[in-house]
C-alpha atoms as a PDB file:
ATOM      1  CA  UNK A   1      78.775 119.312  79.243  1.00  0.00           C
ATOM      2  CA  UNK A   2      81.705 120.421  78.521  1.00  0.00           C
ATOM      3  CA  UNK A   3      85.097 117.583  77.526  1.00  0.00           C
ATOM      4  CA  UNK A   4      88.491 117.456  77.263  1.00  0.00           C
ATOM      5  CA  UNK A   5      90.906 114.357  76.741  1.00  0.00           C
ATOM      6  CA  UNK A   6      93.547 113.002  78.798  1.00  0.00           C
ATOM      7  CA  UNK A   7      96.651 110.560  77.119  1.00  0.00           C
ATOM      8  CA  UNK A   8      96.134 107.399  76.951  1.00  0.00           C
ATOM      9  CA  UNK A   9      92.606 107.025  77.559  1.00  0.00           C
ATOM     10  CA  UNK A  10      90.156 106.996  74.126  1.00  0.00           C
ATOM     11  CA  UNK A  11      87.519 107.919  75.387  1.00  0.00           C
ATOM     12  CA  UNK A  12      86.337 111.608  76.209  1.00  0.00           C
ATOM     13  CA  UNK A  13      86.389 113.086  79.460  1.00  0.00           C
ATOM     14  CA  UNK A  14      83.911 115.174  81.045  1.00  0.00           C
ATOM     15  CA  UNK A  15      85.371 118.454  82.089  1.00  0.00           C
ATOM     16  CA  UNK A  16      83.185 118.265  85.337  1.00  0.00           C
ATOM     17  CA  UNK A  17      83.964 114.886  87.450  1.00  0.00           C
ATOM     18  CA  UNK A  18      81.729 113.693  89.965  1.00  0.00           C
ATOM     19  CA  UNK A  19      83.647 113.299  93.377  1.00  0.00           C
ATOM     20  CA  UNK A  20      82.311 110.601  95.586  1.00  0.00           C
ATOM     21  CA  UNK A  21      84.284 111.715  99.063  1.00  0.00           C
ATOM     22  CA  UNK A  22      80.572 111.615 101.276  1.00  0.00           C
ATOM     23  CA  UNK A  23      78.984 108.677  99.211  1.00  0.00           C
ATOM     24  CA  UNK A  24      77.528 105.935 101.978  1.00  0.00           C
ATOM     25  CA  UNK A  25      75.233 102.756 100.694  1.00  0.00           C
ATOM     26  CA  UNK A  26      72.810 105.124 103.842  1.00  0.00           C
ATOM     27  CA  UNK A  27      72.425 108.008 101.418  1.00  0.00           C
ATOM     28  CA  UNK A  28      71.853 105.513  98.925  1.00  0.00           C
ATOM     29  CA  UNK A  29      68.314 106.821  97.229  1.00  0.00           C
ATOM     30  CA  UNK A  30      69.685 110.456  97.229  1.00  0.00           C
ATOM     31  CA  UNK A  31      73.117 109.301  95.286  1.00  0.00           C
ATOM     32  CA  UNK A  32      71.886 107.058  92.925  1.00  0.00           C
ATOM     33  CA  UNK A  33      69.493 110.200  91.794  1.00  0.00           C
ATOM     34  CA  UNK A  34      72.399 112.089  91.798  1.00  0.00           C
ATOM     35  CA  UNK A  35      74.443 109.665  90.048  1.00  0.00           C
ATOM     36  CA  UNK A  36      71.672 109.050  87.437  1.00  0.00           C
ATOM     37  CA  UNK A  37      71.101 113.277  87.056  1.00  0.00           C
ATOM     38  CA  UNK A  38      74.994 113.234  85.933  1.00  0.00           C
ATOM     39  CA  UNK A  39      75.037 110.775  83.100  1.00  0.00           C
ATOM     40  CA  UNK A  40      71.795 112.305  82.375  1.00  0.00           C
ATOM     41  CA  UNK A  41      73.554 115.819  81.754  1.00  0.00           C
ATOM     42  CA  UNK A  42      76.635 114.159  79.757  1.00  0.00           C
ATOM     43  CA  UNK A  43      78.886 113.831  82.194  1.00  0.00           C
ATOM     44  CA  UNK A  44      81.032 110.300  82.806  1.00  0.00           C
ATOM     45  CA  UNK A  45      83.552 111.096  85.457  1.00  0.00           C
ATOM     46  CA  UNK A  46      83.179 109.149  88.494  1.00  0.00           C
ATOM     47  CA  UNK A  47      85.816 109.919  90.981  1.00  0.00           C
ATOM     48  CA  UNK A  48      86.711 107.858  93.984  1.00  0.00           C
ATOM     49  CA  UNK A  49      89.089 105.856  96.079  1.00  0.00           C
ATOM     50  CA  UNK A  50      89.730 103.455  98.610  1.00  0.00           C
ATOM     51  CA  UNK A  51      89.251 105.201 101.560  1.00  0.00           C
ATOM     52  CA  UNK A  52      86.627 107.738 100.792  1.00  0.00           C
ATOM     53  CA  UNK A  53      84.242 107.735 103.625  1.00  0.00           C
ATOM     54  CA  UNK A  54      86.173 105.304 105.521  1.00  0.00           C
ATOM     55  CA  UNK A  55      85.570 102.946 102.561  1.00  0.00           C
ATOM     56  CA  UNK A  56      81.987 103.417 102.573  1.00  0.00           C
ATOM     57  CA  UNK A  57      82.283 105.277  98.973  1.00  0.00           C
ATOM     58  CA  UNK A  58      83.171 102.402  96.721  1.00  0.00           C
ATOM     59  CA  UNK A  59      80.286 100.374  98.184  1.00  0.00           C
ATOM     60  CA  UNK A  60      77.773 102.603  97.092  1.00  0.00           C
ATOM     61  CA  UNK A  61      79.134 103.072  93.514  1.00  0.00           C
ATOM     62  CA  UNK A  62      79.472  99.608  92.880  1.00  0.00           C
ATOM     63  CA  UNK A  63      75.598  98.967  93.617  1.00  0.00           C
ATOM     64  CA  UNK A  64      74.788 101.863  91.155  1.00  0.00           C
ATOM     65  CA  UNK A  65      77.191 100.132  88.162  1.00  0.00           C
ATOM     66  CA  UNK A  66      75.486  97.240  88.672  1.00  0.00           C
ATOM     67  CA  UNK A  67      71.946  98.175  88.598  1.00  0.00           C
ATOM     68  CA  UNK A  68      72.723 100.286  85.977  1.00  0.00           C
ATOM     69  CA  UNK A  69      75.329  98.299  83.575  1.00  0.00           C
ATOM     70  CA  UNK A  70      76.942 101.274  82.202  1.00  0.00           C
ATOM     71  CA  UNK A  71      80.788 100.741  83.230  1.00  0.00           C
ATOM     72  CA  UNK A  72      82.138 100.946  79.988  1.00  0.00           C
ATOM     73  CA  UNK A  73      80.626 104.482  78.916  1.00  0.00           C
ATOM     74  CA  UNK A  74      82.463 105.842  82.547  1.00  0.00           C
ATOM     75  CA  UNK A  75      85.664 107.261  83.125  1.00  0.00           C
ATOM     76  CA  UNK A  76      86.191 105.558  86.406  1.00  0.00           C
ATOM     77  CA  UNK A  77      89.232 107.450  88.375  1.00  0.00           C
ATOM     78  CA  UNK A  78      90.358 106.007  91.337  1.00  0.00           C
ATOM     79  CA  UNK A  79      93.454 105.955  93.481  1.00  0.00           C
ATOM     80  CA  UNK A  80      96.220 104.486  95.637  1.00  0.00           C
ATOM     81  CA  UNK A  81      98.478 105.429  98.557  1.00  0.00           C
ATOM     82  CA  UNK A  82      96.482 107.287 101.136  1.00  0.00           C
ATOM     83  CA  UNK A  83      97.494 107.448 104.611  1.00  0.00           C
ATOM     84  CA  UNK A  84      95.221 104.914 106.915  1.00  0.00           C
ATOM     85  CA  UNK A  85      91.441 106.003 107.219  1.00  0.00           C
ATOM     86  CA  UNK A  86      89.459 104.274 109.772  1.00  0.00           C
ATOM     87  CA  UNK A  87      85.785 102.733 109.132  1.00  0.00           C
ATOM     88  CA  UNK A  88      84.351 105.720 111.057  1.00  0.00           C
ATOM     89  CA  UNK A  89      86.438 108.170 108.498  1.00  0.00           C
ATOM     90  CA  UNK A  90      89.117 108.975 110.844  1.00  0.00           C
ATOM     91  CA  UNK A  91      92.682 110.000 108.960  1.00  0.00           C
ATOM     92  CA  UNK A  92      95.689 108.641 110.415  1.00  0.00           C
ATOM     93  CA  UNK A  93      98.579 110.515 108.401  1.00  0.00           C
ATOM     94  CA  UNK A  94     101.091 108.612 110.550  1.00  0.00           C
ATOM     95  CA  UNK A  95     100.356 105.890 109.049  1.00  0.00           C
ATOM     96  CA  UNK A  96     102.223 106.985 106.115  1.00  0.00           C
ATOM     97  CA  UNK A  97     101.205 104.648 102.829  1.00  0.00           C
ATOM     98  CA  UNK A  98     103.595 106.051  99.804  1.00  0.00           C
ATOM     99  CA  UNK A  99     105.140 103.153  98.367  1.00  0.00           C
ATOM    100  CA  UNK A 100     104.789 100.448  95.490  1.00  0.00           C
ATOM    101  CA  UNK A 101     103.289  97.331  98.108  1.00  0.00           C
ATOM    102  CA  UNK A 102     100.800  99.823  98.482  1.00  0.00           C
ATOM    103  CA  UNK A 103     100.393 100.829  94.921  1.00  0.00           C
ATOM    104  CA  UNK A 104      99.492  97.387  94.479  1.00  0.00           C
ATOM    105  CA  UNK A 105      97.880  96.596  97.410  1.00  0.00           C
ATOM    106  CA  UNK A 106      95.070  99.074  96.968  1.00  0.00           C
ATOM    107  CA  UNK A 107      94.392  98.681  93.302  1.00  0.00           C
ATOM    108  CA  UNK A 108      93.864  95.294  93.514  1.00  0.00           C
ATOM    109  CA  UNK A 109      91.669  95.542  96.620  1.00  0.00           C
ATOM    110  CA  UNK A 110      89.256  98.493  94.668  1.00  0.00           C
ATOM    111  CA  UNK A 111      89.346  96.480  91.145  1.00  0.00           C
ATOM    112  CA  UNK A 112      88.064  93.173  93.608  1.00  0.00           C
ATOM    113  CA  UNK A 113      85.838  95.231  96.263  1.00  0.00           C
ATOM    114  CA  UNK A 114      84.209  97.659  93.173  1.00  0.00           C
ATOM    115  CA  UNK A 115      83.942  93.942  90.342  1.00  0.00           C
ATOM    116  CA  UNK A 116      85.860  96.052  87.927  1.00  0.00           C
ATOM    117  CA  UNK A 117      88.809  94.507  85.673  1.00  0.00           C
ATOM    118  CA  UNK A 118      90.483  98.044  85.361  1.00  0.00           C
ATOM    119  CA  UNK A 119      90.353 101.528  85.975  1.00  0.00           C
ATOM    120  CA  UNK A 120      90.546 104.384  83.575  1.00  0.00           C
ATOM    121  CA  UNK A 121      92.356 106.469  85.103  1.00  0.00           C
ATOM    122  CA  UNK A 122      94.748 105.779  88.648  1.00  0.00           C
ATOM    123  CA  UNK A 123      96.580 108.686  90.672  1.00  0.00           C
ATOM    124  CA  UNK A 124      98.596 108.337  93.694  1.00  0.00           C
ATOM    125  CA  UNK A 125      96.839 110.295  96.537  1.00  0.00           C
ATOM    126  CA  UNK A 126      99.984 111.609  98.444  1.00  0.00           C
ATOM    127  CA  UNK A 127     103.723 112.143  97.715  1.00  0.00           C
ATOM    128  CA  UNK A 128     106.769 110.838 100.012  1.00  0.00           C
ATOM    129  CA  UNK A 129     110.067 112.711  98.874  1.00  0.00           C
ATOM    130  CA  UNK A 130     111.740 109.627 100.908  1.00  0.00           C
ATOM    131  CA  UNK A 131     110.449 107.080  98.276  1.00  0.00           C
ATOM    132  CA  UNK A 132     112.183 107.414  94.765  1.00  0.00           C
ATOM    133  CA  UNK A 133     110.092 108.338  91.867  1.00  0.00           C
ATOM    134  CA  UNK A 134     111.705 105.110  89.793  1.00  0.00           C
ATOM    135  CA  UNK A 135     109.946 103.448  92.528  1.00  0.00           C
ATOM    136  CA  UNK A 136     106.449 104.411  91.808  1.00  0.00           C
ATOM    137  CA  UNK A 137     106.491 104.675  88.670  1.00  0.00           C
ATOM    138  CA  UNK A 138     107.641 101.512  87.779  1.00  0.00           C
ATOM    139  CA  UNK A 139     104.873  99.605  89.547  1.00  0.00           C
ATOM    140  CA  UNK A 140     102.200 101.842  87.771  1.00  0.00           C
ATOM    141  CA  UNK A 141     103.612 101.279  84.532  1.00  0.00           C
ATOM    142  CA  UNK A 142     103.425  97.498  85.069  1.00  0.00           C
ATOM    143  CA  UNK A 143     100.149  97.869  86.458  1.00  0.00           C
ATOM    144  CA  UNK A 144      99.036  99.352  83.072  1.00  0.00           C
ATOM    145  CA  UNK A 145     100.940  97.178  81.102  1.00  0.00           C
ATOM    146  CA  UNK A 146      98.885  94.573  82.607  1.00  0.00           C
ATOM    147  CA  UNK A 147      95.644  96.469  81.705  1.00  0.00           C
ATOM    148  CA  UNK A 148      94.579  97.133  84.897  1.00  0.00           C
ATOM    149  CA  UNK A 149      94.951 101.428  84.334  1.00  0.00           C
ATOM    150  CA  UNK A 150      94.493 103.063  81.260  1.00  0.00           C
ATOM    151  CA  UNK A 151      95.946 106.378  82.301  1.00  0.00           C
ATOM    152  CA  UNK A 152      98.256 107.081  85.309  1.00  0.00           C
ATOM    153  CA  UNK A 153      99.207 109.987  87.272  1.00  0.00           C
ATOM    154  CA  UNK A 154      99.538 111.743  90.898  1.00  0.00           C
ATOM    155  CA  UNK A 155      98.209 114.011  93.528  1.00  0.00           C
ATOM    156  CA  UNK A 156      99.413 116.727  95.662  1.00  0.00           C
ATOM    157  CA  UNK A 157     102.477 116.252  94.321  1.00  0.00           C
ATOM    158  CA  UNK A 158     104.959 119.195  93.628  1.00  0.00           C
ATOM    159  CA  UNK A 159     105.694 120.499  90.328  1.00  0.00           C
ATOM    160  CA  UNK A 160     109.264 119.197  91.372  1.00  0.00           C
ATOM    161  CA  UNK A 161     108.616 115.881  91.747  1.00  0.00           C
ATOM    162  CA  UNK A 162     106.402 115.708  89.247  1.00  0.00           C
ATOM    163  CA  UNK A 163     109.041 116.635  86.550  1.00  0.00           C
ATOM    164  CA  UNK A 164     111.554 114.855  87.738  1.00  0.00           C
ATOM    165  CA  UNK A 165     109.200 111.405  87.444  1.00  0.00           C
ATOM    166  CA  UNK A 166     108.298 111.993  83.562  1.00  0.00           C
ATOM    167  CA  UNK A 167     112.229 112.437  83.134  1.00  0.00           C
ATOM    168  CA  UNK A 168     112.896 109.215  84.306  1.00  0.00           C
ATOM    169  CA  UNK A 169     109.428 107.760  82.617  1.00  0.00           C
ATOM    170  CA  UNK A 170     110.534 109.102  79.404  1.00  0.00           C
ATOM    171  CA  UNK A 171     113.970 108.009  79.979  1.00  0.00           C
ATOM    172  CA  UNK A 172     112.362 104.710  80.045  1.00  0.00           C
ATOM    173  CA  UNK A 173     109.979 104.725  77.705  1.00  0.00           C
ATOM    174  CA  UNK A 174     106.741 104.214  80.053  1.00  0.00           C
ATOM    175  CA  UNK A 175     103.300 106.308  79.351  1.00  0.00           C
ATOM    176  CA  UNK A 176     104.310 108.540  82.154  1.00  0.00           C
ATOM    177  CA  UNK A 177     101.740 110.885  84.288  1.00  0.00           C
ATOM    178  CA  UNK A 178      99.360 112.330  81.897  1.00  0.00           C
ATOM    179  CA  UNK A 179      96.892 113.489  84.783  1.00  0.00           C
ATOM    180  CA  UNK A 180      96.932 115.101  88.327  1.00  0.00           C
ATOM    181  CA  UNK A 181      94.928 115.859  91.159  1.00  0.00           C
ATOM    182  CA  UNK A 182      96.197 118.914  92.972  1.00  0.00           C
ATOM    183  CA  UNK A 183      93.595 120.941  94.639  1.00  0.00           C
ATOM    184  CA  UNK A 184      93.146 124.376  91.817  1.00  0.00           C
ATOM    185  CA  UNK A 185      90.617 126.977  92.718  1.00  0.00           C
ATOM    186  CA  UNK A 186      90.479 130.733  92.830  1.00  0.00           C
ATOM    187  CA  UNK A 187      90.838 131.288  96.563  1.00  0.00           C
ATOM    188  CA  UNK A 188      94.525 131.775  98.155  1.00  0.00           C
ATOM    189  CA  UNK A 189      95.288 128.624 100.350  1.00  0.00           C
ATOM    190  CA  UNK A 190      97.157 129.729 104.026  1.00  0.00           C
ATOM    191  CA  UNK A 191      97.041 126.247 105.784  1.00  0.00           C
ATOM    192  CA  UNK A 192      96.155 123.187 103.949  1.00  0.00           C
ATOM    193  CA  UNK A 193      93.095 121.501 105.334  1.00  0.00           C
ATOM    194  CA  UNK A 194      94.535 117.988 105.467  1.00  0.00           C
ATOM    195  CA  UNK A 195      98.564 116.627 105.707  1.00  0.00           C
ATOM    196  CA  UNK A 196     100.211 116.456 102.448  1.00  0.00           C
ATOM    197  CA  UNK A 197      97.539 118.304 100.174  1.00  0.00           C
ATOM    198  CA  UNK A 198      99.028 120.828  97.436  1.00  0.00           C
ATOM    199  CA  UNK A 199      97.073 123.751  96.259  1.00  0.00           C
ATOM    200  CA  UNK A 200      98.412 125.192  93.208  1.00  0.00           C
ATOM    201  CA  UNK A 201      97.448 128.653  91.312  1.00  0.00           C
ATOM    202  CA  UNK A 202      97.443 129.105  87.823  1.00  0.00           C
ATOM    203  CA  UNK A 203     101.590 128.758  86.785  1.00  0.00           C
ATOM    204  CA  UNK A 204     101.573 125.489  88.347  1.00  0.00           C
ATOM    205  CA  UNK A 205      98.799 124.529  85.579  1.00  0.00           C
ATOM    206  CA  UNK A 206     100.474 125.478  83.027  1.00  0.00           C
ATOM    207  CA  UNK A 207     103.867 124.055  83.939  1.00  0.00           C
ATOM    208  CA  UNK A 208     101.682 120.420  84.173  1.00  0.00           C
ATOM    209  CA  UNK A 209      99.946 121.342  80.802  1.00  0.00           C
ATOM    210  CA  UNK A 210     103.462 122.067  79.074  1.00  0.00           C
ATOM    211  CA  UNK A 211     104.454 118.630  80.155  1.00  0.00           C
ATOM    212  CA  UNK A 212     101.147 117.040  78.480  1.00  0.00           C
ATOM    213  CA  UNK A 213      99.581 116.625  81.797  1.00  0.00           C
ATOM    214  CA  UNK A 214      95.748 117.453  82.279  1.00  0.00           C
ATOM    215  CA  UNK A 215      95.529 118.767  85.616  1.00  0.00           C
ATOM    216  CA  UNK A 216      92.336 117.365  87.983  1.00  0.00           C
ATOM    217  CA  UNK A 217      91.158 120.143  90.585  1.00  0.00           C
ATOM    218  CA  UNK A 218      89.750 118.792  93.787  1.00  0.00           C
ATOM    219  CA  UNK A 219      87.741 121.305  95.950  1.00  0.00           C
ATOM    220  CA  UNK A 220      87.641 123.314  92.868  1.00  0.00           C
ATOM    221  CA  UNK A 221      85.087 125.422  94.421  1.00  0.00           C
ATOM    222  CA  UNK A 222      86.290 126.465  97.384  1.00  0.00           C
ATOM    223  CA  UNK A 223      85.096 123.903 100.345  1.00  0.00           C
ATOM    224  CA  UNK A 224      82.126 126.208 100.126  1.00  0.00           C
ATOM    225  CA  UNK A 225      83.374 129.280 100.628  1.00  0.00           C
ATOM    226  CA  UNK A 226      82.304 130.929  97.926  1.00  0.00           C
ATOM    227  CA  UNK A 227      78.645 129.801  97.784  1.00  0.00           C
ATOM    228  CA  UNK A 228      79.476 131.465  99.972  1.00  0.00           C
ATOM    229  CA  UNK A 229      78.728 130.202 103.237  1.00  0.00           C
ATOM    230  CA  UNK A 230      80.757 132.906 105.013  1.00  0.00           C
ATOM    231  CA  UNK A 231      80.214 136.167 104.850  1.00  0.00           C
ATOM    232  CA  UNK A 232      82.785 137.815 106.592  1.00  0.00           C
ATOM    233  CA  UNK A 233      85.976 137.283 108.061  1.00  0.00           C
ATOM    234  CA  UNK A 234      85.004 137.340 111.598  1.00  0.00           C
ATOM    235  CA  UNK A 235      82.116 134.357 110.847  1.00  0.00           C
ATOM    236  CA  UNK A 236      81.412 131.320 112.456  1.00  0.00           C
ATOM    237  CA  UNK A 237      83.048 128.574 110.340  1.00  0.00           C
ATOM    238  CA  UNK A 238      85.107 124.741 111.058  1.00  0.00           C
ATOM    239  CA  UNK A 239      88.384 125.879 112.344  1.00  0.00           C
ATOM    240  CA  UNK A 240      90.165 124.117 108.912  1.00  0.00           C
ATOM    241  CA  UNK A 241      88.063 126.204 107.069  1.00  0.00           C
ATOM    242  CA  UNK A 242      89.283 129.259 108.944  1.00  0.00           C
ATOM    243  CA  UNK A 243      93.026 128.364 108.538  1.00  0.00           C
ATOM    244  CA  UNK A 244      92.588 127.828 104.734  1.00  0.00           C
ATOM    245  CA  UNK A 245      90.035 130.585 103.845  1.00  0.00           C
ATOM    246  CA  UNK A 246      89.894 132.958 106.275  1.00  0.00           C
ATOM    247  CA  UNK A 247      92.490 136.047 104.652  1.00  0.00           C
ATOM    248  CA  UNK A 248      91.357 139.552 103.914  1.00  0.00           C
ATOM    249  CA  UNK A 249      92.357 138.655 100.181  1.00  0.00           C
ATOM    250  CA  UNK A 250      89.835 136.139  99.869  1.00  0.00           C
ATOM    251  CA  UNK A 251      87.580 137.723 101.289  1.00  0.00           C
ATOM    252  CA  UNK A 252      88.103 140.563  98.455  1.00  0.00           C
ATOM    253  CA  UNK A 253      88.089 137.539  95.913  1.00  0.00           C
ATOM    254  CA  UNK A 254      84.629 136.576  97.161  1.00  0.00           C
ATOM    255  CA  UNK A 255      83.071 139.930  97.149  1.00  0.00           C
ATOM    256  CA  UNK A 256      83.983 140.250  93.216  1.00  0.00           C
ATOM    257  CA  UNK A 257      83.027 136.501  92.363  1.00  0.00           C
ATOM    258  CA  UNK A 258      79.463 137.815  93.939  1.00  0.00           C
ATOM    259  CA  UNK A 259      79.889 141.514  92.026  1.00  0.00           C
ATOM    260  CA  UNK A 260      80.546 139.079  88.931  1.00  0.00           C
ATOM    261  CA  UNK A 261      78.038 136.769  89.375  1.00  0.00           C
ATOM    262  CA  UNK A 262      75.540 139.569  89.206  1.00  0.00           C
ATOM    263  CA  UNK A 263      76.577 140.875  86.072  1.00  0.00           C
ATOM    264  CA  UNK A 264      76.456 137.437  84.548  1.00  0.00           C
ATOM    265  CA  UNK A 265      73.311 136.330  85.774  1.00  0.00           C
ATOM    266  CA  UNK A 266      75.126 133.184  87.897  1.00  0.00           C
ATOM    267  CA  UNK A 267      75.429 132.059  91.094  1.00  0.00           C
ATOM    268  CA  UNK A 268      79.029 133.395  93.156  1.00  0.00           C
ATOM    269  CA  UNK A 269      79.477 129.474  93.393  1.00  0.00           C
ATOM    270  CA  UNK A 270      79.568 129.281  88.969  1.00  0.00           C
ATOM    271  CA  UNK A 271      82.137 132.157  88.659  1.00  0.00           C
ATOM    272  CA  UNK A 272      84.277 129.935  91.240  1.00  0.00           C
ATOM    273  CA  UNK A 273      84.119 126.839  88.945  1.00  0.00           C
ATOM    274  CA  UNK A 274      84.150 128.823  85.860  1.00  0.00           C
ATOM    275  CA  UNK A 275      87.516 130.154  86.763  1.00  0.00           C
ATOM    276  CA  UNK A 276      89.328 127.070  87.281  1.00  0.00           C
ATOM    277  CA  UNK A 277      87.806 125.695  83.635  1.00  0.00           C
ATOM    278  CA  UNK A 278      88.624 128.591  81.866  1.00  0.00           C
ATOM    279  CA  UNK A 279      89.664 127.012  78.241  1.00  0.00           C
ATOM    280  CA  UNK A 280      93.552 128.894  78.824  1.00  0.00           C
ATOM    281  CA  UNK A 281      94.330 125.834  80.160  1.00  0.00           C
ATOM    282  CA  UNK A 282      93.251 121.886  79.528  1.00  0.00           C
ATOM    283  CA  UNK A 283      91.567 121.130  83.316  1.00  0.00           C
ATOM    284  CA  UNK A 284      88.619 119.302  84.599  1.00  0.00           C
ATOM    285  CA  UNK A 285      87.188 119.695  88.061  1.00  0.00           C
ATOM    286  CA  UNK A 286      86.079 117.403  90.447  1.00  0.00           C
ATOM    287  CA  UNK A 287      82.546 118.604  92.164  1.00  0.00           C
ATOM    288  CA  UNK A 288      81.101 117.203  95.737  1.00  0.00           C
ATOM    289  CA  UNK A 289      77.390 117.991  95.521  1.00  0.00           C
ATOM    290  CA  UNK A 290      75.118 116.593  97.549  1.00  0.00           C
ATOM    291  CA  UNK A 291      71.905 116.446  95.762  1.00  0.00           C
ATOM    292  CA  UNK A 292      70.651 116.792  92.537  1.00  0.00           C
ATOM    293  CA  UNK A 293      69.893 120.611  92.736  1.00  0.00           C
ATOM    294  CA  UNK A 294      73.407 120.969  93.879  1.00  0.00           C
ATOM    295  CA  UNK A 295      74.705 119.239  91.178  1.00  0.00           C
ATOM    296  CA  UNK A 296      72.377 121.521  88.602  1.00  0.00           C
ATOM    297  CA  UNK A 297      73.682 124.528  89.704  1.00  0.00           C
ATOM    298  CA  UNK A 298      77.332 123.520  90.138  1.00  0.00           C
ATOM    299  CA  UNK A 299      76.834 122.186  86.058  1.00  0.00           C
ATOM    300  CA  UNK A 300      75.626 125.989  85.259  1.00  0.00           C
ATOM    301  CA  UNK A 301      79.513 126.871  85.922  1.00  0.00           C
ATOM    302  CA  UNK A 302      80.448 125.196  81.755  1.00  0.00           C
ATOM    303  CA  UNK A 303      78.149 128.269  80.201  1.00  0.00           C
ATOM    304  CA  UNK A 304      79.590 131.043  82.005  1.00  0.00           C
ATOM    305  CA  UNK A 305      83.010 132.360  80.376  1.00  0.00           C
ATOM    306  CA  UNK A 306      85.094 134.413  81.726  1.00  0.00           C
ATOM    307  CA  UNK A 307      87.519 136.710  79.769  1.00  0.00           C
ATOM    308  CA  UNK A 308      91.058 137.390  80.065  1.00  0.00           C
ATOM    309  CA  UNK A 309      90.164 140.675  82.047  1.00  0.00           C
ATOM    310  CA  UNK A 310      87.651 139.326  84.008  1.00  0.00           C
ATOM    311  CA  UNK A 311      90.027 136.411  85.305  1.00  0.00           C
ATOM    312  CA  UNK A 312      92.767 139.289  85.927  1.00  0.00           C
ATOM    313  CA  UNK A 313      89.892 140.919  87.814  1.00  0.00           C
ATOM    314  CA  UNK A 314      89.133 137.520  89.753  1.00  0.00           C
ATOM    315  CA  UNK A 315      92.392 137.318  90.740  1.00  0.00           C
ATOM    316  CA  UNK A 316      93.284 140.650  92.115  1.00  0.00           C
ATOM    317  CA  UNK A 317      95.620 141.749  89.549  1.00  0.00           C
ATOM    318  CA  UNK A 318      93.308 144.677  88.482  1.00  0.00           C
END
């Protein structure tokens, strides 16, 4: 396992997370093996949030810290200011929740629901250009002058936004965003999947690592494309899938990830990862497997390096 470090947290930080999005207390048996298999392999990123799985996530997680009493060696990332999700995992993104009540509101109902005095590290899931960034930021400051975050930072947020909130943080001399959670991966993005997500290519990165932020991909590897699931454009697939992936360009991306992975002895689904940890820039990912041989080969991504060529290559520029 690979680490990096994000400001203001002292401990390290696996550069592979473990995302939590499916985790149910019914799956229970399979997660906590998969759960287990990840500290097991070095890693100490567990990434979740109120509503993931219509709430069902944090449930599940909060069993496994207790049977297994390791809190403290975790990076625990979790997050506030989703739209309204249902119990049965229905998104309402009407029901707009960008705003410092709801800052609030949700930490302290994850630090009660998961037994928890704090989290390490606390993003906001969605922006709302109508809300000022003094707003927000102020009220995750105090949280974290109160001790209940370590670290702070955002999501699907614009590069924008995101600048103009350290000016003001600096201009007031809070801790600022040191982390956030746009979607990064190597495939070209034509619809976003869900309302309000930002997915960001590599000059994005480095604009967020210039500011001393350490940028946390979600769907790093593609939804599955390139496992890949599809094999050609004209495939069976969900129809958000479709609008995302679906492009003659990505399809060109995924036939050299599999050229690539050939060559390197790795699966198409490694190169994927291994792009969007390349060491140019200070990133960790956040993975969804579903089983401990998931998880395995996802983890094979950290030994496979690419070089400056081969990510040119990757990218279409050559």
């Amino acid at each position: 396992m690979e680490y990096c470090t994000v400001k203001g947290l002292d401990k390290k930080v696996a550069r592979i997370a473990l995302g939590t999005g499916w985790f149910s207390p019914e799956d229970k048996e399979v997660i906590f093996e998969l759960m287990d298999e990840y500290v097991a392999q070095g890693g100490n990123v567990i990434d979740t949030g109120r509503f993931y799985n219509g709430g069902k996530a944090e449930t599940v997680i909060t069993e496994w810290l207790k049977e297994r009493g390791n809190r403290e060696s975790l990076v625990l990332v979790n997050k506030a200011c989703h739209h309204y999700v249902d119990e049965n995992n229905v998104h309402h993104p009407e029901k707009n929740r960008v705003g410092e009540e709801f800052i609030t509101e949700d930490l302290e109902y994850s630090l009660s629901n998961m037994g928890v005095d704090s989290f390490d590290i606390y993003v906001l899931h969605r922006d709302n250009v109508d809300v000022p960034v003094s707003e927000l930021m102020d009220r995750l400051e105090l949280h974290h002058k109160e001790g209940k975050i370590a670290a702070y930072g955002v999501s699907n947020w614009t590069i924008e936004r995101i600048e103009e909130a350290n000016a003001y943080c600096k201009e007031k001399g809070y801790q600022g965003i040191t982390v956030n959670s746009p979607s990064y991966t190597l495939a070209t993005i034509q619809k976003p999947r869900w309302v309000g997500t930002v997915y960001v290519d590599s000059d994005y990165v480095k604009k967020n690592n210039e500011e001393g932020i350490t940028v946390m991909s979600w769907g790093a590897q593609g939804a599955g494309f390139f496992v890949p699931l599809w094999k050609s454009i004209d495939a069976e697939a969900p129809q958000d899938i479709k609008d995302a992936f679906f492009t003659e360009e990505n399809f060109e991306k995924l036939a050299r990830v599999e050229a690539m992975a050939k060559t390197k002895e790795a699966e198409p689904i490694n190169i994927a990862l291994a792009y969007v940890l390349n060491e140019r820039f200070d990133v960790l990912a956040s993975i969804g497997p579903r089983n401990k041989k998931e998880l395995l080969s996802s983890l094979h991504a950290s030994r496979v390096h690419l070089s400056e060529e081969e990510l040119a290559y990757l990218e279409l520029k050559k």
